[in-house]
PDB file of N, CA and C in Angstrom:
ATOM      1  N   UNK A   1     -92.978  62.224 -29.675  1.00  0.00           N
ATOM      2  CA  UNK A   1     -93.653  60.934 -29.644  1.00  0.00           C
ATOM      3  C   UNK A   1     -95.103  61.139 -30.065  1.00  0.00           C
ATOM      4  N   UNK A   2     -95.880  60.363 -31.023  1.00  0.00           N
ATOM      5  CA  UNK A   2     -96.993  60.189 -31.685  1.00  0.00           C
ATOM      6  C   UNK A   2     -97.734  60.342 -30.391  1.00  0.00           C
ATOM      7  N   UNK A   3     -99.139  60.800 -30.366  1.00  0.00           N
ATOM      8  CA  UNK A   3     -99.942  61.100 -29.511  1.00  0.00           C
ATOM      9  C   UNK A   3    -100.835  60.092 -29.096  1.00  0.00           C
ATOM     10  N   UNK A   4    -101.223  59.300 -28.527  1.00  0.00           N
ATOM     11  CA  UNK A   4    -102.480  57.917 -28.402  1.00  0.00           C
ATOM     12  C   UNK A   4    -103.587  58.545 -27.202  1.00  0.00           C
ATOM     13  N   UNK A   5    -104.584  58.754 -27.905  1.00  0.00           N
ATOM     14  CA  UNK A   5    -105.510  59.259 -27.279  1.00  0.00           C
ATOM     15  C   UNK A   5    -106.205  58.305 -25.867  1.00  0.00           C
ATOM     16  N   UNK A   6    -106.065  58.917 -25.347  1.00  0.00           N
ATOM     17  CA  UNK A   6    -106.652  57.894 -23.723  1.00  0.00           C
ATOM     18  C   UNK A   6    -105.374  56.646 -23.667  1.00  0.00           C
ATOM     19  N   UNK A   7    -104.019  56.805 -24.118  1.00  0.00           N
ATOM     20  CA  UNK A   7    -103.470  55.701 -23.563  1.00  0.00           C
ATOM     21  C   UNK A   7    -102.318  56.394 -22.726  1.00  0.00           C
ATOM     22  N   UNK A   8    -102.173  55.928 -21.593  1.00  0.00           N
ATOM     23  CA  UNK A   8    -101.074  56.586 -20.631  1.00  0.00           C
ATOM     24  C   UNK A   8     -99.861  55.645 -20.186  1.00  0.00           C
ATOM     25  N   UNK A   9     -98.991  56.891 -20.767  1.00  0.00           N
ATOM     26  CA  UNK A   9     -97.578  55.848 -20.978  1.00  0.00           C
ATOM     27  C   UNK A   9     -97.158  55.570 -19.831  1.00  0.00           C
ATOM     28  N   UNK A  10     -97.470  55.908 -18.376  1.00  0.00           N
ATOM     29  CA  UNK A  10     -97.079  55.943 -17.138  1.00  0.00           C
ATOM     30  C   UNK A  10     -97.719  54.653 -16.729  1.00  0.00           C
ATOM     31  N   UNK A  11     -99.003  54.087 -17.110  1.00  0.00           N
ATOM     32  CA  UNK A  11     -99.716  53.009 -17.157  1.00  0.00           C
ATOM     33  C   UNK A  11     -99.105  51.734 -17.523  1.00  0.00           C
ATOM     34  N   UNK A  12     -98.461  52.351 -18.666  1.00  0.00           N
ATOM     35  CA  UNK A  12     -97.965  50.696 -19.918  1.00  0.00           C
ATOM     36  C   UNK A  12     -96.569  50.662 -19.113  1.00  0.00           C
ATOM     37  N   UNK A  13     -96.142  51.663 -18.835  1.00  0.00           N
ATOM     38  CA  UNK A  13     -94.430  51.120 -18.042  1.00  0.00           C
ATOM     39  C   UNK A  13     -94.867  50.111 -16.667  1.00  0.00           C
ATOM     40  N   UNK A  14     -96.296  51.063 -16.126  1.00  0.00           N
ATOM     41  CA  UNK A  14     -96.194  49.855 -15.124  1.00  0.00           C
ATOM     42  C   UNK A  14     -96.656  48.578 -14.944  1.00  0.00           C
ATOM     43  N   UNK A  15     -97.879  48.456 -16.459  1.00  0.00           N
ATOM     44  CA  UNK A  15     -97.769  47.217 -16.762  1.00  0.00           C
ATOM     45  C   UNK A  15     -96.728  46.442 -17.300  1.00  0.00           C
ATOM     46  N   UNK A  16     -95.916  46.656 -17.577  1.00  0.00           N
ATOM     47  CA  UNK A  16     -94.417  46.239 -18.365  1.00  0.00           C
ATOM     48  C   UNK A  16     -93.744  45.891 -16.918  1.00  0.00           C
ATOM     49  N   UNK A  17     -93.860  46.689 -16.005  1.00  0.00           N
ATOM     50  CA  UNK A  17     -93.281  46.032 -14.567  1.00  0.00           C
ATOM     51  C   UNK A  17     -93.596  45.238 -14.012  1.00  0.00           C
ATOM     52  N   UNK A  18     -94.877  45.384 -13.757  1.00  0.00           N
ATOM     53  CA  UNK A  18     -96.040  44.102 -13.417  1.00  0.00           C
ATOM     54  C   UNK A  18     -95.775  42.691 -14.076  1.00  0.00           C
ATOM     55  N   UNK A  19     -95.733  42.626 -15.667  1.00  0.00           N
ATOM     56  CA  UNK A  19     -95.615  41.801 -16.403  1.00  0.00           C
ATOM     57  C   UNK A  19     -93.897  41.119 -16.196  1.00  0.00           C
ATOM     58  N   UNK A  20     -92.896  42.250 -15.782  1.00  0.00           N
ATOM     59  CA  UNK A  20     -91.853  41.671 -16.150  1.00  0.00           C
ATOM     60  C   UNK A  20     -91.380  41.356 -14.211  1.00  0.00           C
ATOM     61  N   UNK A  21     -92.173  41.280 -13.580  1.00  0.00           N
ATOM     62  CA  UNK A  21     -91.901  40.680 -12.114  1.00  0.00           C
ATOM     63  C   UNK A  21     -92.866  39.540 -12.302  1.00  0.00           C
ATOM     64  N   UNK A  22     -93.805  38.648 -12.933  1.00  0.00           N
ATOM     65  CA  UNK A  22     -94.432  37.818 -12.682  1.00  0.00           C
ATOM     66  C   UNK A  22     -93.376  37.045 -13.820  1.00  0.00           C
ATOM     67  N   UNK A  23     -92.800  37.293 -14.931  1.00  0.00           N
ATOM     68  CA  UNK A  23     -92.584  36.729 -15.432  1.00  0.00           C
ATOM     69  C   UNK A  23     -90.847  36.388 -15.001  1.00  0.00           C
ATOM     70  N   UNK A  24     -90.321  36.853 -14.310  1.00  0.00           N
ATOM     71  CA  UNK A  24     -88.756  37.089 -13.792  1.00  0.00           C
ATOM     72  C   UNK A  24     -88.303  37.570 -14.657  1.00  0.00           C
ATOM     73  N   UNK A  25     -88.090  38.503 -15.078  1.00  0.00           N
ATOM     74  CA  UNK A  25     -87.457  39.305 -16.315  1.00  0.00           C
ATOM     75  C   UNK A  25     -86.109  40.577 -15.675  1.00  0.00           C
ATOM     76  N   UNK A  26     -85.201  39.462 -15.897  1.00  0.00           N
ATOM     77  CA  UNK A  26     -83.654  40.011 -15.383  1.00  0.00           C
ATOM     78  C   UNK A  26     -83.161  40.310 -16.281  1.00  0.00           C
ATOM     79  N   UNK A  27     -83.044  39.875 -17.465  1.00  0.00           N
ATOM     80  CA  UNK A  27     -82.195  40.798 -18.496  1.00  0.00           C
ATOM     81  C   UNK A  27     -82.756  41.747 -19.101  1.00  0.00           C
ATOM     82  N   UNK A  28     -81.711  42.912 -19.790  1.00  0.00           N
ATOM     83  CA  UNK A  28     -82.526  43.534 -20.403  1.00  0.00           C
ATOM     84  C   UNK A  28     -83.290  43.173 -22.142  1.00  0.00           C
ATOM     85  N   UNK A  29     -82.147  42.030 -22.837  1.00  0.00           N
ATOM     86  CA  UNK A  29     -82.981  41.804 -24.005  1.00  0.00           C
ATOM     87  C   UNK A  29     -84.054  41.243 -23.916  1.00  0.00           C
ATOM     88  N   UNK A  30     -84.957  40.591 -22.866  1.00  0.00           N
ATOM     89  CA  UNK A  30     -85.846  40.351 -21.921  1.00  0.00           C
ATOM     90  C   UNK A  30     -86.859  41.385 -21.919  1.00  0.00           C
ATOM     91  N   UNK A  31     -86.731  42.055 -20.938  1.00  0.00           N
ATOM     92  CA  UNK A  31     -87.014  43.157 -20.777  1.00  0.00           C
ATOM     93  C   UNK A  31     -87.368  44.320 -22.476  1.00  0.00           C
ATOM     94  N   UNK A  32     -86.564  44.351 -23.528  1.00  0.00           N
ATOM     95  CA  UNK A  32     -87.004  44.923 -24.862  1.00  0.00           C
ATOM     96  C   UNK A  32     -88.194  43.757 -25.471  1.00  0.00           C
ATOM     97  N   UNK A  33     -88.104  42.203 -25.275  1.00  0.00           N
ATOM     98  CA  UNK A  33     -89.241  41.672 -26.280  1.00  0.00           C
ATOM     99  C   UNK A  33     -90.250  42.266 -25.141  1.00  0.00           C
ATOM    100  N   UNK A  34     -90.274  42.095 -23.862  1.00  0.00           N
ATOM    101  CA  UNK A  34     -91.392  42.393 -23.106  1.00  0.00           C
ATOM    102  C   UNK A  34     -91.996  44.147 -23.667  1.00  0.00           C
ATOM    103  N   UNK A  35     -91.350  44.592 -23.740  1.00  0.00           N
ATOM    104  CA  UNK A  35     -91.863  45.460 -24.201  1.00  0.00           C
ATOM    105  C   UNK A  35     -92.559  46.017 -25.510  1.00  0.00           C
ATOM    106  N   UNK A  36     -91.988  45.336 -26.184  1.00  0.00           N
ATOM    107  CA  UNK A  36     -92.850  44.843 -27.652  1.00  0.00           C
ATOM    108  C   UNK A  36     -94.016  43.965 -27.104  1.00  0.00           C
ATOM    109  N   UNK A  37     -94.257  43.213 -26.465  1.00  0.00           N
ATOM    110  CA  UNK A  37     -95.239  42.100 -26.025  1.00  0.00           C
ATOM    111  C   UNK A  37     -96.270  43.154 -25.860  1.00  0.00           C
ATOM    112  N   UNK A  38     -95.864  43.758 -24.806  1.00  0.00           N
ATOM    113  CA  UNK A  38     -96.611  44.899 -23.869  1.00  0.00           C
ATOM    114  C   UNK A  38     -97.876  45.703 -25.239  1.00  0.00           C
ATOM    115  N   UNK A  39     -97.058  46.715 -26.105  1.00  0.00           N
ATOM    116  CA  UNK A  39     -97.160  47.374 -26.741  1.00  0.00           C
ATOM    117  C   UNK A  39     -98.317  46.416 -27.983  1.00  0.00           C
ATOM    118  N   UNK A  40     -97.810  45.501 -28.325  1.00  0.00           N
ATOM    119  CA  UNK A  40     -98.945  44.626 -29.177  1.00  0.00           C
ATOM    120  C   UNK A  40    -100.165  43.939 -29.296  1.00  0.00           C
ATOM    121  N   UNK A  41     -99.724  43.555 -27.586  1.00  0.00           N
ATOM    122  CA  UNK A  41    -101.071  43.413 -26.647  1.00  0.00           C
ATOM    123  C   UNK A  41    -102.121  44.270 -27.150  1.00  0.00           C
ATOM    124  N   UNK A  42    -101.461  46.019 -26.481  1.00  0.00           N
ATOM    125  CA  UNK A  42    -102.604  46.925 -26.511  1.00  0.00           C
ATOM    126  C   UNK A  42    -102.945  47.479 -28.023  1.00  0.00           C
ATOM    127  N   UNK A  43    -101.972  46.854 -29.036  1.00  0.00           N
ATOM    128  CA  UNK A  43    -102.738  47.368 -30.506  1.00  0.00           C
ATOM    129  C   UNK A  43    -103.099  46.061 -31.054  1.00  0.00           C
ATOM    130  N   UNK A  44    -103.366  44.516 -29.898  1.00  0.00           N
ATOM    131  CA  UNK A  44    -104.449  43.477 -30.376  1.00  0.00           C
ATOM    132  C   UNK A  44    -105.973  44.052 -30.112  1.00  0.00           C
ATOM    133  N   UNK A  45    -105.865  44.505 -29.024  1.00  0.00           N
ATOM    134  CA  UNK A  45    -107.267  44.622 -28.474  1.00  0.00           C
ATOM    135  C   UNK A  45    -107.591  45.816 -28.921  1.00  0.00           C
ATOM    136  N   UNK A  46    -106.822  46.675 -29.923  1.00  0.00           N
ATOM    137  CA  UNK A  46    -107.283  47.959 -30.410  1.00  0.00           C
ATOM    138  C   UNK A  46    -107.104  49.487 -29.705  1.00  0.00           C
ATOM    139  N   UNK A  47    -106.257  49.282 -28.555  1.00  0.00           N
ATOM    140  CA  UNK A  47    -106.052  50.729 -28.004  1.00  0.00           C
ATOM    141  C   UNK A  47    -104.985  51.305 -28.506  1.00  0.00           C
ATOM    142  N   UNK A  48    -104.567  50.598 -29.555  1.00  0.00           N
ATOM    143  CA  UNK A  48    -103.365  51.372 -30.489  1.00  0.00           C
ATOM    144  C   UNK A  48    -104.241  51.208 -31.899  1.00  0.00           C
ATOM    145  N   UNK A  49    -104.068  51.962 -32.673  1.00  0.00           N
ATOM    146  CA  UNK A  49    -104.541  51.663 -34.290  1.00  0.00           C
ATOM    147  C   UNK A  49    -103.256  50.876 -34.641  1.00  0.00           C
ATOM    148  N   UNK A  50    -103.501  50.126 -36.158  1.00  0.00           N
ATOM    149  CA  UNK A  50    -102.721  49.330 -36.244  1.00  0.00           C
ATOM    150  C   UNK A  50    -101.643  49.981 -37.204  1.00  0.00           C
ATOM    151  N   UNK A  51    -102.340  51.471 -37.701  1.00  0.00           N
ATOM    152  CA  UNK A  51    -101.299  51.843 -38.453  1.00  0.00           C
ATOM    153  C   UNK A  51    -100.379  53.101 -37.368  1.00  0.00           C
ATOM    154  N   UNK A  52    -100.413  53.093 -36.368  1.00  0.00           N
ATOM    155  CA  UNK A  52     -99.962  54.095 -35.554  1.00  0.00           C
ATOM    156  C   UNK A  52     -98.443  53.603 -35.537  1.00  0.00           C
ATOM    157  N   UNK A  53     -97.860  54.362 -35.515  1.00  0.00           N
ATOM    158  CA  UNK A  53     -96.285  53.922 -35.620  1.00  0.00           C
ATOM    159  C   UNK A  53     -95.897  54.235 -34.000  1.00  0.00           C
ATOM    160  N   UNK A  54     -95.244  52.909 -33.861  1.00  0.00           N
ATOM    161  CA  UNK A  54     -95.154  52.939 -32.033  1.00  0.00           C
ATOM    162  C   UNK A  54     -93.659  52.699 -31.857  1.00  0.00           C
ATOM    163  N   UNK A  55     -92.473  53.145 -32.714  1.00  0.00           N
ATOM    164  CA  UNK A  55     -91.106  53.007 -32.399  1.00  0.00           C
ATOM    165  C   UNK A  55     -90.542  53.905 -31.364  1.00  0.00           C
ATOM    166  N   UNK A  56     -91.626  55.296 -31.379  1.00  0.00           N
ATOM    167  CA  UNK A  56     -91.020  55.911 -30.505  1.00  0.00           C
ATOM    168  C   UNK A  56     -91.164  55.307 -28.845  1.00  0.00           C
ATOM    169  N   UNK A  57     -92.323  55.034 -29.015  1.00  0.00           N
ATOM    170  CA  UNK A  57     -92.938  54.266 -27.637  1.00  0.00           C
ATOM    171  C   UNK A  57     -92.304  53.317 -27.204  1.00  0.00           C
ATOM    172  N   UNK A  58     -92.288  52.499 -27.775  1.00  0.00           N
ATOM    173  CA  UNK A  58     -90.810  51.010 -27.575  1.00  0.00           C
ATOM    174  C   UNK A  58     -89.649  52.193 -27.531  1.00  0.00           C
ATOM    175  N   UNK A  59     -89.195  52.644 -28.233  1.00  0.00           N
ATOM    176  CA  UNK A  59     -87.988  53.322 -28.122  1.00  0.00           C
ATOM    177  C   UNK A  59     -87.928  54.014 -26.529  1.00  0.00           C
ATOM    178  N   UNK A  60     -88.910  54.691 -26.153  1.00  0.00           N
ATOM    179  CA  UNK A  60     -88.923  55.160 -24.510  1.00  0.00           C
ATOM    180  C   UNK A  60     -88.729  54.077 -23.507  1.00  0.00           C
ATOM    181  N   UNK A  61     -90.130  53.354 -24.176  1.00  0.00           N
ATOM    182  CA  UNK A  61     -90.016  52.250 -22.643  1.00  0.00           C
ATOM    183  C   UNK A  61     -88.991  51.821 -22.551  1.00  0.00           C
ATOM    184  N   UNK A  62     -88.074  51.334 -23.935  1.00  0.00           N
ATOM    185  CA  UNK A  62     -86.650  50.310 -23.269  1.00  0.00           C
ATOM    186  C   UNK A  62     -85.826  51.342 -22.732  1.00  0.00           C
ATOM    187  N   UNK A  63     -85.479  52.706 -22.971  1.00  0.00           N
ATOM    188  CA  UNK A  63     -84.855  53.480 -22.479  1.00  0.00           C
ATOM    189  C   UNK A  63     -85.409  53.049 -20.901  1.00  0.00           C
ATOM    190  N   UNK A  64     -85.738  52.879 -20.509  1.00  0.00           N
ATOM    191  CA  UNK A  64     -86.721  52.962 -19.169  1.00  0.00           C
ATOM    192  C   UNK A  64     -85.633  51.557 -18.057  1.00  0.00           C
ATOM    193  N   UNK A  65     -84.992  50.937 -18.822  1.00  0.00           N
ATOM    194  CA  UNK A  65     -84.470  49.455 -18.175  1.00  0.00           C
ATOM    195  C   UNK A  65     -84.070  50.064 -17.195  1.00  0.00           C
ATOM    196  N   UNK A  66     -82.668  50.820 -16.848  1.00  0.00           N
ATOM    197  CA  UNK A  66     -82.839  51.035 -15.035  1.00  0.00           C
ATOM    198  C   UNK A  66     -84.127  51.295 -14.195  1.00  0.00           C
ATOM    199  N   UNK A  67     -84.828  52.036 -14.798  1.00  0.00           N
ATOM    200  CA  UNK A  67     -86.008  52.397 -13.710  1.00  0.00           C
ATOM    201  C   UNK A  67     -86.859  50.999 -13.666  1.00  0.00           C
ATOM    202  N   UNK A  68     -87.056  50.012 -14.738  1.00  0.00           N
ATOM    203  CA  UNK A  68     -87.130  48.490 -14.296  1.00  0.00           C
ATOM    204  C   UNK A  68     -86.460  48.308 -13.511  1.00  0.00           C
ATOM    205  N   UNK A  69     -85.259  47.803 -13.715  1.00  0.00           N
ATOM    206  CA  UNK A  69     -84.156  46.790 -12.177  1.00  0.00           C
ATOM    207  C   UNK A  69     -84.725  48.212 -11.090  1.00  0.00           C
ATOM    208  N   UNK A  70     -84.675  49.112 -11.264  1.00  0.00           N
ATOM    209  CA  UNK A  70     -85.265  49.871  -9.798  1.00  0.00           C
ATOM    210  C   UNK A  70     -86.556  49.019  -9.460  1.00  0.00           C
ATOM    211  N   UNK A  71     -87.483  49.595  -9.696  1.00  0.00           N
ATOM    212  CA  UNK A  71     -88.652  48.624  -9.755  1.00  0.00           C
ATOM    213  C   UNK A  71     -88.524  47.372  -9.190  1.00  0.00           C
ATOM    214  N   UNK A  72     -88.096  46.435  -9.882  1.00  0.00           N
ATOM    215  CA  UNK A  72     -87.958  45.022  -9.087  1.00  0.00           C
ATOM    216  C   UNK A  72     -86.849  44.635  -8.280  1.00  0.00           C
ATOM    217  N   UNK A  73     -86.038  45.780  -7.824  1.00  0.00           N
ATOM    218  CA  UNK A  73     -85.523  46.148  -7.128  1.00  0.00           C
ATOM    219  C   UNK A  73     -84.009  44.820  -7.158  1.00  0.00           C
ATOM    220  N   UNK A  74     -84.047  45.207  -8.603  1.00  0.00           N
ATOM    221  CA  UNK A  74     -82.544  44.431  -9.182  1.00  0.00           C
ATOM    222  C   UNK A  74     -81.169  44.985  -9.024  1.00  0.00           C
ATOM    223  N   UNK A  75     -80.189  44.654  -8.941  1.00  0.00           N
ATOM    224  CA  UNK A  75     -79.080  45.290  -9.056  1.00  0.00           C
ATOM    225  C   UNK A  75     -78.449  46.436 -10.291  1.00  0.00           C
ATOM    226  N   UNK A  76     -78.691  47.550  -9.251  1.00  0.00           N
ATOM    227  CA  UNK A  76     -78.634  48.526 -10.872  1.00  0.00           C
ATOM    228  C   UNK A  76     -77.439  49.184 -11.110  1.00  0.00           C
TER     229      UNK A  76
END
């Protein structure tokens, strides 16, 4: 996975949790735009460059959907 200097992926999953319990986010195709949301956010405001290729990153976080429903403590 591409390297992002000062951004911590342990951070963005738990904003992605944060984000996807205020927003009720029970499914998982849900749960994948949120994570694109997440990820675009932080290369609006510039903590991603815009040419940084972030598939692997989306590619982790959605891997991540059980440890979501863990998290909001959904049926897993």
């Amino acid at each position: 996975m591409p390297d992002f200097p000062g951004f911590d992926r342990a951070a963005i999953f738990e904003e992605v949790v944060e984000r996807g319990r205020e927003q009720g986010v029970s499914e998982q195709e849900a749960y994948d735009e949120l994570v694109k949301e997440v990820i675009e956010d932080h290369r609006s405001v510039g903590e991603i460059h815009d040419d940084s290729p972030t598939e692997d990153m989306a590619e982790q976080l959605r891997g991540r959907w059980s440890d979501f429903k863990e998290a909001l403590g959904l049926d897993v």
